[in-house]
C-alpha atoms as a PDB file:
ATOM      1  CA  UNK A   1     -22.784 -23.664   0.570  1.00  0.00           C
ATOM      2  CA  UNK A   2     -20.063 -22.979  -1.482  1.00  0.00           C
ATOM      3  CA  UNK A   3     -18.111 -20.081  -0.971  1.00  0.00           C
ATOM      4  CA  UNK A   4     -15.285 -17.756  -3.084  1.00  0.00           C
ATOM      5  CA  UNK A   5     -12.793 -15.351  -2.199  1.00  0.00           C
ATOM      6  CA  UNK A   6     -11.339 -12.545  -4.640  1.00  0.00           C
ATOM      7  CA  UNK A   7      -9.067 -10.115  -3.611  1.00  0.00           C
ATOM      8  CA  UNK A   8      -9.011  -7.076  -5.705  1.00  0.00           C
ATOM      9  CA  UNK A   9      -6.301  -4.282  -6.103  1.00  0.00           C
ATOM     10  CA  UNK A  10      -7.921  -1.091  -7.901  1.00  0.00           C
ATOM     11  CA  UNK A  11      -7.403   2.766  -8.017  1.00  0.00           C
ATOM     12  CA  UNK A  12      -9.300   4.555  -5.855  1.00  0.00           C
ATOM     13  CA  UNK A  13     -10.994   5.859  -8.587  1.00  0.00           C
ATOM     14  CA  UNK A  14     -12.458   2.528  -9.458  1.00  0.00           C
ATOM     15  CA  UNK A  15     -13.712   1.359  -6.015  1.00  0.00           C
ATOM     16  CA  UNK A  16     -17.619   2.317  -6.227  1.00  0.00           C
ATOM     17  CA  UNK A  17     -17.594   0.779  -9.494  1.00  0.00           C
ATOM     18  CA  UNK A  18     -16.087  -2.489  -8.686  1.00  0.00           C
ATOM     19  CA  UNK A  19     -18.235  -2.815  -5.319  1.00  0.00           C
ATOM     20  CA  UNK A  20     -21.305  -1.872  -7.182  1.00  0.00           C
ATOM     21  CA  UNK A  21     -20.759  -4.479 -10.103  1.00  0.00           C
ATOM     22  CA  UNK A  22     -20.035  -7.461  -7.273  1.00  0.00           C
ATOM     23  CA  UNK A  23     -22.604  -6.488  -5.218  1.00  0.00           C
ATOM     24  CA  UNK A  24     -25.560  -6.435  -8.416  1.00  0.00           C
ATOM     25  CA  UNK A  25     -23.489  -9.768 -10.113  1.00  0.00           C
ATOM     26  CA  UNK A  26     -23.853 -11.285  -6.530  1.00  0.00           C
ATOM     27  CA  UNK A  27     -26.983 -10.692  -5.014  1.00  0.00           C
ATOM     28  CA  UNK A  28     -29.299 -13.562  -5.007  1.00  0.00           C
ATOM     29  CA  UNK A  29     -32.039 -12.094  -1.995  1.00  0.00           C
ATOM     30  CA  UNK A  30     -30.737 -14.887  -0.171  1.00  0.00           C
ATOM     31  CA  UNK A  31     -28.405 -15.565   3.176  1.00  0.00           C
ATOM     32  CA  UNK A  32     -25.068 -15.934   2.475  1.00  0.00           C
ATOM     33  CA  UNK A  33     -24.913 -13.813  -0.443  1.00  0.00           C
ATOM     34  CA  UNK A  34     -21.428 -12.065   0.875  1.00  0.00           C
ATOM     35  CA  UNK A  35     -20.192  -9.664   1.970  1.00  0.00           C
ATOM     36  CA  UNK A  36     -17.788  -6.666   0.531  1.00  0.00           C
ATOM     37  CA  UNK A  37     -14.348  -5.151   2.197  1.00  0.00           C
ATOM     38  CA  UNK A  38     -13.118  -2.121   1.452  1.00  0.00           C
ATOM     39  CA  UNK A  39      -9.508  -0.850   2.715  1.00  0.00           C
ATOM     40  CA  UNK A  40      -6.476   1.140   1.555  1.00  0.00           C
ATOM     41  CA  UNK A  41      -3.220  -0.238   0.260  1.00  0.00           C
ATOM     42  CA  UNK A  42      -0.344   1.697   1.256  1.00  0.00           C
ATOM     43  CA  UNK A  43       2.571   0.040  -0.768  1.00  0.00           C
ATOM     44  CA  UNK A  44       2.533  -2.414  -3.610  1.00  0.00           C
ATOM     45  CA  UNK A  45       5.935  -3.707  -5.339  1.00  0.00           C
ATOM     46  CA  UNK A  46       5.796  -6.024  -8.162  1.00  0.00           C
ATOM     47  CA  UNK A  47       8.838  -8.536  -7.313  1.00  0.00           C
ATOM     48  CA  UNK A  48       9.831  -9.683 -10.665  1.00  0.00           C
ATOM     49  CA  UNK A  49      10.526  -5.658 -11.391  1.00  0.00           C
ATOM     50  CA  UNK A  50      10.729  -4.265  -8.540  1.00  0.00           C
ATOM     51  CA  UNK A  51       8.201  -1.098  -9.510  1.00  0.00           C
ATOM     52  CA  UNK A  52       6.269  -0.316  -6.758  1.00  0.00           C
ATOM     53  CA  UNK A  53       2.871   1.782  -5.672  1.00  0.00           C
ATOM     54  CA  UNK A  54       0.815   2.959  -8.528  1.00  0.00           C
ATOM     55  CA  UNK A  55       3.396   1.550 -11.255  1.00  0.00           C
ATOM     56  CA  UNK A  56       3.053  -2.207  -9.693  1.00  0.00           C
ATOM     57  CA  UNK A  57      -0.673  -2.561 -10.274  1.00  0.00           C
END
């Protein structure tokens, strides 16, 4: 079985809309169909800038 990994970084605001949209696109009925993780980011700093938190994303 084949599997993928995607890693997400979204506004809170966003999160019940992303999980529902892979959770319908995904589900087959079947084993395997995946699973869905759900945690808080507390910093984020985008390297090449250096902007961090909400201005990184």
């Amino acid at each position: 079985m084949e599997r993928v990994r995607l890693e997400i970084v979204a506004h809170d605001k966003m999160v019940e809309t992303i999980v529902n949209t892979i959770a319908r696109t995904a589900h087959t009925g079947n084993h395997g169909d995946g699973k869905v993780f759900v945690w808080a980011v507390e910093h984020s700093v985008r390297i090449r800038t250096g902007e961090r938190d909400d201005q990184a994303l």
